[in-house]
Every structure is written in C-alpha cells, then in structure tokens.
PDB file of N, CA and C in Angstrom:
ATOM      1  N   UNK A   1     -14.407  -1.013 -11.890  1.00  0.00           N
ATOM      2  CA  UNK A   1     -14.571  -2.413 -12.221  1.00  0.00           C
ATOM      3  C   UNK A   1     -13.454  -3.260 -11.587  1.00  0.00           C
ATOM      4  N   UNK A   2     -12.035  -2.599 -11.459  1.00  0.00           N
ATOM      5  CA  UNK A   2     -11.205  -3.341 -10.562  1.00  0.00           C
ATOM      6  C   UNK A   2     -11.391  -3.405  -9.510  1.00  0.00           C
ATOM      7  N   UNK A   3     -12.375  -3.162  -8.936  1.00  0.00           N
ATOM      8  CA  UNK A   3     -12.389  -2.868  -7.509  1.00  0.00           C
ATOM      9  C   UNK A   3     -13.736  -4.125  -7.099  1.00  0.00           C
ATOM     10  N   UNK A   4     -14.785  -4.093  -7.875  1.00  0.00           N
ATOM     11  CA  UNK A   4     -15.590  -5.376  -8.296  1.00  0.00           C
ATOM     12  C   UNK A   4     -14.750  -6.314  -8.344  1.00  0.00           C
ATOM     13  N   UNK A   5     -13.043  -6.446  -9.407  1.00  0.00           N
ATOM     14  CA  UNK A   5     -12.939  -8.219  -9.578  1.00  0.00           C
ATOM     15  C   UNK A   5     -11.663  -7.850  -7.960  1.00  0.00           C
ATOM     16  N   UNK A   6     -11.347  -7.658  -7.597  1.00  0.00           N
ATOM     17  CA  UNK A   6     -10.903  -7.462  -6.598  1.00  0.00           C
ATOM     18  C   UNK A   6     -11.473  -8.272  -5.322  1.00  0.00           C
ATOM     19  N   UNK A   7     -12.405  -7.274  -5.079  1.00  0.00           N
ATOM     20  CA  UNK A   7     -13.398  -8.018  -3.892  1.00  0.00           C
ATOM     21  C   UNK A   7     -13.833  -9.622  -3.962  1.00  0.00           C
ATOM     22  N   UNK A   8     -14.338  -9.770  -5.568  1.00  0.00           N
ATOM     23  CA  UNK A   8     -14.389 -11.324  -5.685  1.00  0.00           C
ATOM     24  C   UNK A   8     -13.507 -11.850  -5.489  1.00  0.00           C
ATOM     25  N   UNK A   9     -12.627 -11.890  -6.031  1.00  0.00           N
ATOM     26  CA  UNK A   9     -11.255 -12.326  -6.145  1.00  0.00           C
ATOM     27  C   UNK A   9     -11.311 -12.968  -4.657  1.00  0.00           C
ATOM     28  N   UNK A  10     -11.562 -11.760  -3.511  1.00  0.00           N
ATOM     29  CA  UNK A  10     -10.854 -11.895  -2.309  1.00  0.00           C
ATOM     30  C   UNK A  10     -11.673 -12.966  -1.722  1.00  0.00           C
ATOM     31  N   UNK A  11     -13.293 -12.481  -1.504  1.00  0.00           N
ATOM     32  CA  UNK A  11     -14.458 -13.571  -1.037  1.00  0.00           C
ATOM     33  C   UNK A  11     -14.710 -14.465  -1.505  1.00  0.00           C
ATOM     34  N   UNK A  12     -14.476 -14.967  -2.745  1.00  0.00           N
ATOM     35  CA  UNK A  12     -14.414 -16.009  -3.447  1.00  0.00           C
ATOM     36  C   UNK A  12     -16.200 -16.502  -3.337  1.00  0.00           C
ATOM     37  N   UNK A  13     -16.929 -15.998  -4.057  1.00  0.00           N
ATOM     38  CA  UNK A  13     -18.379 -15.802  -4.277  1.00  0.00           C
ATOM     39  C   UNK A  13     -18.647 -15.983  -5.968  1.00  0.00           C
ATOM     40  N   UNK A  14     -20.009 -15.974  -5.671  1.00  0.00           N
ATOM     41  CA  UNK A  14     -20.781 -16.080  -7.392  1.00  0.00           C
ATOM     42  C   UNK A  14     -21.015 -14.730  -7.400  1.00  0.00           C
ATOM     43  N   UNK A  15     -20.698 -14.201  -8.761  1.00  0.00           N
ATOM     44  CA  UNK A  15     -20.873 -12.834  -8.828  1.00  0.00           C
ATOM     45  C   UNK A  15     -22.275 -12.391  -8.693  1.00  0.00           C
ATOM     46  N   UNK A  16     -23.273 -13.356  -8.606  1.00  0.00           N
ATOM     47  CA  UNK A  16     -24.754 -12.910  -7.999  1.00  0.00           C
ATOM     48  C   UNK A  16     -24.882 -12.412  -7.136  1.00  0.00           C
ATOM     49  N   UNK A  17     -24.055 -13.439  -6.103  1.00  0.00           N
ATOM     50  CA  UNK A  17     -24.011 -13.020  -4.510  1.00  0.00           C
ATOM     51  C   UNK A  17     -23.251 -11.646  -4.497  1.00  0.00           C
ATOM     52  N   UNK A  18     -22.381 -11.284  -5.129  1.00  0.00           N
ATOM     53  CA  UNK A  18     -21.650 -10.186  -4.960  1.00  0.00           C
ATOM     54  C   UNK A  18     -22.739  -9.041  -5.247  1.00  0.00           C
ATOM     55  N   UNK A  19     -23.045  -9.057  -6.273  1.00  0.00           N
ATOM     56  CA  UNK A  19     -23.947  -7.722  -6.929  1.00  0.00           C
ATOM     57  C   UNK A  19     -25.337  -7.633  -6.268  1.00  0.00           C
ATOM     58  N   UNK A  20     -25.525  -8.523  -5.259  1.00  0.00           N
ATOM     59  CA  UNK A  20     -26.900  -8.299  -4.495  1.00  0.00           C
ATOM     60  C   UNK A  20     -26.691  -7.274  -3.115  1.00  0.00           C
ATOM     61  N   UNK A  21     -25.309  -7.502  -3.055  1.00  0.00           N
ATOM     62  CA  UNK A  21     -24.856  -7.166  -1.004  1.00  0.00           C
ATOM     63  C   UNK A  21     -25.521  -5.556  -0.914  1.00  0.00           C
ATOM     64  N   UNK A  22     -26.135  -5.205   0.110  1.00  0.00           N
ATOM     65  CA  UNK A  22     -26.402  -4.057   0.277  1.00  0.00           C
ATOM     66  C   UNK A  22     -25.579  -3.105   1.149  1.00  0.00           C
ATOM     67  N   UNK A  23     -25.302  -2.292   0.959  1.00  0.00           N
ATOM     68  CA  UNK A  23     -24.299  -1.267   1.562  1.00  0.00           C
ATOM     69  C   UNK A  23     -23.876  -1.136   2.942  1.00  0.00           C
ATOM     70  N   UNK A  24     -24.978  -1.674   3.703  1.00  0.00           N
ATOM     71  CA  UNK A  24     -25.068  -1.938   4.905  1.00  0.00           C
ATOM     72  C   UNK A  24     -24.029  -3.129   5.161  1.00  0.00           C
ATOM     73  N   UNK A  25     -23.900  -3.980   4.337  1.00  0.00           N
ATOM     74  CA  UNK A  25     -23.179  -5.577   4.625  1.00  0.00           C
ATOM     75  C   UNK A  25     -21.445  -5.045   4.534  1.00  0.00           C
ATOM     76  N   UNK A  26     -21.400  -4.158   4.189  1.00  0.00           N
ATOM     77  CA  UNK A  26     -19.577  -2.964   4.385  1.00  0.00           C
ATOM     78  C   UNK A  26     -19.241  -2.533   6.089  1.00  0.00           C
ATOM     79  N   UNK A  27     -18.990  -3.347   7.154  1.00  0.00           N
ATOM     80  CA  UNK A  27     -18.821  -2.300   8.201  1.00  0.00           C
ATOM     81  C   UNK A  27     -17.281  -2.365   8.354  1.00  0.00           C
ATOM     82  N   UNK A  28     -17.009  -1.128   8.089  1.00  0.00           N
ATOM     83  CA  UNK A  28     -15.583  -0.015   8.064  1.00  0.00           C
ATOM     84  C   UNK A  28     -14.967  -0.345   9.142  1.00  0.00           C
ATOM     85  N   UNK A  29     -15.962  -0.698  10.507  1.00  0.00           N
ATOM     86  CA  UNK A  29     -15.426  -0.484  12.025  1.00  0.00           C
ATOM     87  C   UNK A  29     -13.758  -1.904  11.905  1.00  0.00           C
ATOM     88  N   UNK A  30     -14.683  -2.826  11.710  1.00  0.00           N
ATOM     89  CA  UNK A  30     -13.497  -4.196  11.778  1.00  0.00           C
ATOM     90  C   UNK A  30     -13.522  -4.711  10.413  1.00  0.00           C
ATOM     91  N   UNK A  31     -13.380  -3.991   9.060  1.00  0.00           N
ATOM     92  CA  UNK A  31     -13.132  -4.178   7.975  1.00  0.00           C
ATOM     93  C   UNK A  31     -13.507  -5.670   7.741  1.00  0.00           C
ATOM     94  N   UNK A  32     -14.762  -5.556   7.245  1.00  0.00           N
ATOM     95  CA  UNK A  32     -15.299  -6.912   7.107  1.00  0.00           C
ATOM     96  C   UNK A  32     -16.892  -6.877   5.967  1.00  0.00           C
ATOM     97  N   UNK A  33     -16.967  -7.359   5.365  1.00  0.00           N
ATOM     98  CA  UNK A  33     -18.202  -7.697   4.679  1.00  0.00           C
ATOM     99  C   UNK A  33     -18.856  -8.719   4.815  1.00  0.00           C
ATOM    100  N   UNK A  34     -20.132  -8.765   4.850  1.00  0.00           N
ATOM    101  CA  UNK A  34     -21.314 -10.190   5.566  1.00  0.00           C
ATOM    102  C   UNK A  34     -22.154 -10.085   4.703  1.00  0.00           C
ATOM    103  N   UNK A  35     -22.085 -11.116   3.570  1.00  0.00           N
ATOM    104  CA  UNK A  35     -23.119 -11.648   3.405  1.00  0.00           C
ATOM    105  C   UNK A  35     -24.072 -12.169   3.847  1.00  0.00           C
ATOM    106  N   UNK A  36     -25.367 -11.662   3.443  1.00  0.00           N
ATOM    107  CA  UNK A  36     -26.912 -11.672   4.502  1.00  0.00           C
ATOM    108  C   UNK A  36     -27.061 -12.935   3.477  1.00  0.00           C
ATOM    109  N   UNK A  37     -27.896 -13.791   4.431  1.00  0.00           N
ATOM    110  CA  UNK A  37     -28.688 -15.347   3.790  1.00  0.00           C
ATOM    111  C   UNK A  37     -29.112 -15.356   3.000  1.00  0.00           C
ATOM    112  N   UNK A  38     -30.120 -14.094   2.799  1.00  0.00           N
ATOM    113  CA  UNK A  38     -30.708 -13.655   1.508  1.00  0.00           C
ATOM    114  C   UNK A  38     -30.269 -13.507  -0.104  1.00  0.00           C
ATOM    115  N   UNK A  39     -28.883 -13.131   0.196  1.00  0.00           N
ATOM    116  CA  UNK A  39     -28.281 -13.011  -0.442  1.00  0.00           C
ATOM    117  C   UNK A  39     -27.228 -14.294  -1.469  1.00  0.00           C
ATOM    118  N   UNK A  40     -27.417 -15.210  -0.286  1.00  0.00           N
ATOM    119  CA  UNK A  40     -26.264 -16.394  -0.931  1.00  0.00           C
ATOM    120  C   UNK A  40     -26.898 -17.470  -1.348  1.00  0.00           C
ATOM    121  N   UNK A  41     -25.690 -18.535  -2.130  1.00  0.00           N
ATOM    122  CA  UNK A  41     -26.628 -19.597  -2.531  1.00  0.00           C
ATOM    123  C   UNK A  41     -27.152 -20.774  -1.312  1.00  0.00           C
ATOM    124  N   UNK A  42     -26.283 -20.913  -0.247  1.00  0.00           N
ATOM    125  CA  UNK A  42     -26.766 -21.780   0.933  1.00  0.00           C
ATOM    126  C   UNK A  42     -27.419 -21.124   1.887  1.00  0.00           C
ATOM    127  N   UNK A  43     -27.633 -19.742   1.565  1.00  0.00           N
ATOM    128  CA  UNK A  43     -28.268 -19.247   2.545  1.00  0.00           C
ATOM    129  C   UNK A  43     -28.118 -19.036   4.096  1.00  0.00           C
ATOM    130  N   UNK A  44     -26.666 -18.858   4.070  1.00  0.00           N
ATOM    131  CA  UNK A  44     -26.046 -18.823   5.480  1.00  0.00           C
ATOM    132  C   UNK A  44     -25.432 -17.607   5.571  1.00  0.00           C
ATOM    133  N   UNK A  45     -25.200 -16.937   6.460  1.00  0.00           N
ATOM    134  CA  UNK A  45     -24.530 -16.224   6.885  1.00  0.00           C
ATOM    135  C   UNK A  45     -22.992 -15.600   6.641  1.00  0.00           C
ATOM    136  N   UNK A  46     -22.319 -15.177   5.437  1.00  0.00           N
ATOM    137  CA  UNK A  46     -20.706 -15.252   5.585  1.00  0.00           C
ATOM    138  C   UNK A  46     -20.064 -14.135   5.771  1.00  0.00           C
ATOM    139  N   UNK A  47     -18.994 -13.851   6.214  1.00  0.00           N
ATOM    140  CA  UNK A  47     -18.307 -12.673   7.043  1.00  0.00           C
ATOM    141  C   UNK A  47     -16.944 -12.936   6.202  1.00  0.00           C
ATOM    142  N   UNK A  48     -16.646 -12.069   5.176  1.00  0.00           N
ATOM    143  CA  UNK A  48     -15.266 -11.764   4.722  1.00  0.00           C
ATOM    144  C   UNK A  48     -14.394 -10.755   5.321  1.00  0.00           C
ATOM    145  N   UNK A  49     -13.167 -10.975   5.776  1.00  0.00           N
ATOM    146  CA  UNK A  49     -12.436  -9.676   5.916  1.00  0.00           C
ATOM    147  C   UNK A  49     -11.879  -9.128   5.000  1.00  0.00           C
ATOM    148  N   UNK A  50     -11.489  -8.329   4.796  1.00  0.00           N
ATOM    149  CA  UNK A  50     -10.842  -7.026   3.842  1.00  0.00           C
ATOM    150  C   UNK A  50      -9.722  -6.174   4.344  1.00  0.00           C
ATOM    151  N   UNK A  51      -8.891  -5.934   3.008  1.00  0.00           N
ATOM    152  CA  UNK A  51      -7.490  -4.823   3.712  1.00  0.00           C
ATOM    153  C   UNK A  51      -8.260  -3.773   4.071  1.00  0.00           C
ATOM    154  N   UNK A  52      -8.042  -2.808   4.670  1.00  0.00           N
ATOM    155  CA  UNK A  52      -8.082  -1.489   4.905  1.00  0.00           C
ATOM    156  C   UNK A  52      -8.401  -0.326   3.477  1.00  0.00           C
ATOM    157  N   UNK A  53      -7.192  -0.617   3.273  1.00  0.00           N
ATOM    158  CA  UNK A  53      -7.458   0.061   1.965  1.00  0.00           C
ATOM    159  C   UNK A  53      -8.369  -0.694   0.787  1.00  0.00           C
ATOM    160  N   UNK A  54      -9.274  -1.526   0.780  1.00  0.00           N
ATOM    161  CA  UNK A  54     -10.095  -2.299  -0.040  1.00  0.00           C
ATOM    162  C   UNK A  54     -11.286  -1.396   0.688  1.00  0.00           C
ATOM    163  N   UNK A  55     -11.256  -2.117   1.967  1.00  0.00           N
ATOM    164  CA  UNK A  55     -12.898  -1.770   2.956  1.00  0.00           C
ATOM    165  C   UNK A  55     -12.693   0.231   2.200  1.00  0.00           C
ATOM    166  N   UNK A  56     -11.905   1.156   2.631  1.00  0.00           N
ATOM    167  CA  UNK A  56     -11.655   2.582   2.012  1.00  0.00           C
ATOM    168  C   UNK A  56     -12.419   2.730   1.057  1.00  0.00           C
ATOM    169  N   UNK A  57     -11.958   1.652  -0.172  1.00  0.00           N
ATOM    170  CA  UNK A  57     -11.804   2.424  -1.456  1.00  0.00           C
ATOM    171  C   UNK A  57     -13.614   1.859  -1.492  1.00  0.00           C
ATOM    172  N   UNK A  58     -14.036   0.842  -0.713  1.00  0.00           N
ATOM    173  CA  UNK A  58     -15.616   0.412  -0.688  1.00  0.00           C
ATOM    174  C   UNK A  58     -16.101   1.144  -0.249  1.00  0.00           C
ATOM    175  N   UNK A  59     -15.970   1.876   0.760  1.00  0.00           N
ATOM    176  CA  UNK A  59     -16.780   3.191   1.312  1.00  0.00           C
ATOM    177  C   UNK A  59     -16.513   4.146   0.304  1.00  0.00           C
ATOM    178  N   UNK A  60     -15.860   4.445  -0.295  1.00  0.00           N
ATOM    179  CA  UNK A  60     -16.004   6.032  -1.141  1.00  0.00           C
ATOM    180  C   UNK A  60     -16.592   5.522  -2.585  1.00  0.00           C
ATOM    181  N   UNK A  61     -16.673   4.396  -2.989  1.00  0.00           N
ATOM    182  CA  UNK A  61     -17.775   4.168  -3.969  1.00  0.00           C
ATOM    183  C   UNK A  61     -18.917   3.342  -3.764  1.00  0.00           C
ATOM    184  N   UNK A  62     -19.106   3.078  -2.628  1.00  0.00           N
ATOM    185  CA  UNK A  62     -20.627   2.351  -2.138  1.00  0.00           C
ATOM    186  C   UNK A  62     -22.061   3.405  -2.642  1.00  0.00           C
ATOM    187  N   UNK A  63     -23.318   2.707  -3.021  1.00  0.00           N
ATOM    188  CA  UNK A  63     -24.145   3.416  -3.333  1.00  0.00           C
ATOM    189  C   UNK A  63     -24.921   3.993  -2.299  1.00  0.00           C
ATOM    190  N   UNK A  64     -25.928   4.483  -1.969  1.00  0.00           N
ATOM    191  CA  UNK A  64     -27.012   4.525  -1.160  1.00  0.00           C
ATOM    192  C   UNK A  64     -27.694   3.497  -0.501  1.00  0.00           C
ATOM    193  N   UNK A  65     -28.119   2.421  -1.716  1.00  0.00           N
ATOM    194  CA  UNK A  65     -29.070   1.109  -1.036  1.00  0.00           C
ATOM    195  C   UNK A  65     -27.733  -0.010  -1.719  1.00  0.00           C
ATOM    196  N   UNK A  66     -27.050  -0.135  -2.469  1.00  0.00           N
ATOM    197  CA  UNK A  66     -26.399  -1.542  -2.364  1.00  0.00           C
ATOM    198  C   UNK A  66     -24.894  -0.524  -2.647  1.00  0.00           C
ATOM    199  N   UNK A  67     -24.171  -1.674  -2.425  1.00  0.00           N
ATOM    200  CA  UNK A  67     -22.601  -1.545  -2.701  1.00  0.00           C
ATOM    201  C   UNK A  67     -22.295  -1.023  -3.489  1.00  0.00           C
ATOM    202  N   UNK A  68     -23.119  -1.624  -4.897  1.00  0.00           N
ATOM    203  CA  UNK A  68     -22.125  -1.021  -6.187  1.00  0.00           C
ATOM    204  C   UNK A  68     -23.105  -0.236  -7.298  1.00  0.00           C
ATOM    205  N   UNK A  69     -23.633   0.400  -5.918  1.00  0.00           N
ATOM    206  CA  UNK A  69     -24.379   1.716  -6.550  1.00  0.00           C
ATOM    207  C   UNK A  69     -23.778   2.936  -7.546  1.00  0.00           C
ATOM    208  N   UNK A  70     -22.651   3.005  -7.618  1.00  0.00           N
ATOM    209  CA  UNK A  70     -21.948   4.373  -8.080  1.00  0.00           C
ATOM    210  C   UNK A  70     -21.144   3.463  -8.792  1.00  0.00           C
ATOM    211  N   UNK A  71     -21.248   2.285  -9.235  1.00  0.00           N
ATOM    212  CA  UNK A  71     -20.376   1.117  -9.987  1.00  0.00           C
ATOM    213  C   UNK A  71     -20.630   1.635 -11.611  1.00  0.00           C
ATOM    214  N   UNK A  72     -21.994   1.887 -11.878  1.00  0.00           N
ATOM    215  CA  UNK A  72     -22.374   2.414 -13.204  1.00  0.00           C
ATOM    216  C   UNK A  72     -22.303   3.524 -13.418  1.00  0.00           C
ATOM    217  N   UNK A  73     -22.319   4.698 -12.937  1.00  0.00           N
ATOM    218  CA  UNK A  73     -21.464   5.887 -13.225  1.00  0.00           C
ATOM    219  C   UNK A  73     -20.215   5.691 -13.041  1.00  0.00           C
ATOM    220  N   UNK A  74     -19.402   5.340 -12.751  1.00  0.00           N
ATOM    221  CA  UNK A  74     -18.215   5.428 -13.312  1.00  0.00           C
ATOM    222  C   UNK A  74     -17.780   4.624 -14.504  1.00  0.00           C
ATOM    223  N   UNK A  75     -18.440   3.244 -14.590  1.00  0.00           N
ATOM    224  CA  UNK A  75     -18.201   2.862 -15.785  1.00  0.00           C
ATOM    225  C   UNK A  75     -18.574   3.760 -17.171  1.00  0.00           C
ATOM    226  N   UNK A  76     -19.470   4.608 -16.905  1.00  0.00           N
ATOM    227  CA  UNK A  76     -19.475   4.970 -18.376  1.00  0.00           C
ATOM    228  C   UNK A  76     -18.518   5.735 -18.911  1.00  0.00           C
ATOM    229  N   UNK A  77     -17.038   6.506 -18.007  1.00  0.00           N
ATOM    230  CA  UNK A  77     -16.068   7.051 -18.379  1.00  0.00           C
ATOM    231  C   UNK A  77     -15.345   6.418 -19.186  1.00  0.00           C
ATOM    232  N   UNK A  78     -14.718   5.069 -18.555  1.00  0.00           N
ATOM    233  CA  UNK A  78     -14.368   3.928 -19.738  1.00  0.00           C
ATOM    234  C   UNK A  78     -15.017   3.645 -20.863  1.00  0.00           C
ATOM    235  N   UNK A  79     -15.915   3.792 -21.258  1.00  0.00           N
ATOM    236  CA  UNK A  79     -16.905   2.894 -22.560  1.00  0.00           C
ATOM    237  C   UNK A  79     -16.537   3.645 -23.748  1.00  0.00           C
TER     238      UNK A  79
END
C-alpha cells in the first residue's frame, strides 16, 4: 500500500486514474509510466518519470493485466 501512496504522491493523479493503468503503461527501459487516454480524466496522454528503485519495486509487484494486480494479496497480510 506504500508503494500505491508513493507513486501518487509522485504523478500527482486521481486515484482512478492510478488503479486503472495497465502493466504495460510500467516501461523499466527509461523508468517512466504513461498514462493511456483511456485511462485519464482529459484524456490525453501523460508520461511520469520514476526513481529506479520505485520503477524496481513496480516491476516485482505488477500484476499480469494491470499494475496493482498482486496489490490485494499482499494486503491481506496486514488486515
């Protein structure tokens, strides 16, 4: 979950837009996340960068089809 207010924190987004991004919108190469149009409220295009160790810790808990696929298994350790 720190790793969720983190990322907002950084992109400065509606947490809608956040919890829609699909896993694909993470590329590792130039540590960056893009919000697809689809996804936002103006429907444009946005490109956040990220530390290194953020973009990391997003690849080893990214899901299959969206980002914060593996977000709910781990929360249930906390509960």
């Amino acid at each position: 979950l720190r790793l969720f207010v983190r990322v907002k924190m950084l992109s400065g987004c509606r947490t809608k837009d956040l919890c829609q991004l699909p896993t694909t919108a993470l590329n590792p190469a130039d540590n960056t996340l893009t919000f697809p149009p689809a996804t936002t409220k103006t429907k444009d295009e946005r490109t956040v960068h990220l530390p290194p160790d953020l973009t990391a810790d997003l690849q080893a808990h990214a899901g299959r089809a969206y980002l914060w696929g593996k977000l709910f298994v781990d929360i249930a350790q906390y509960r």
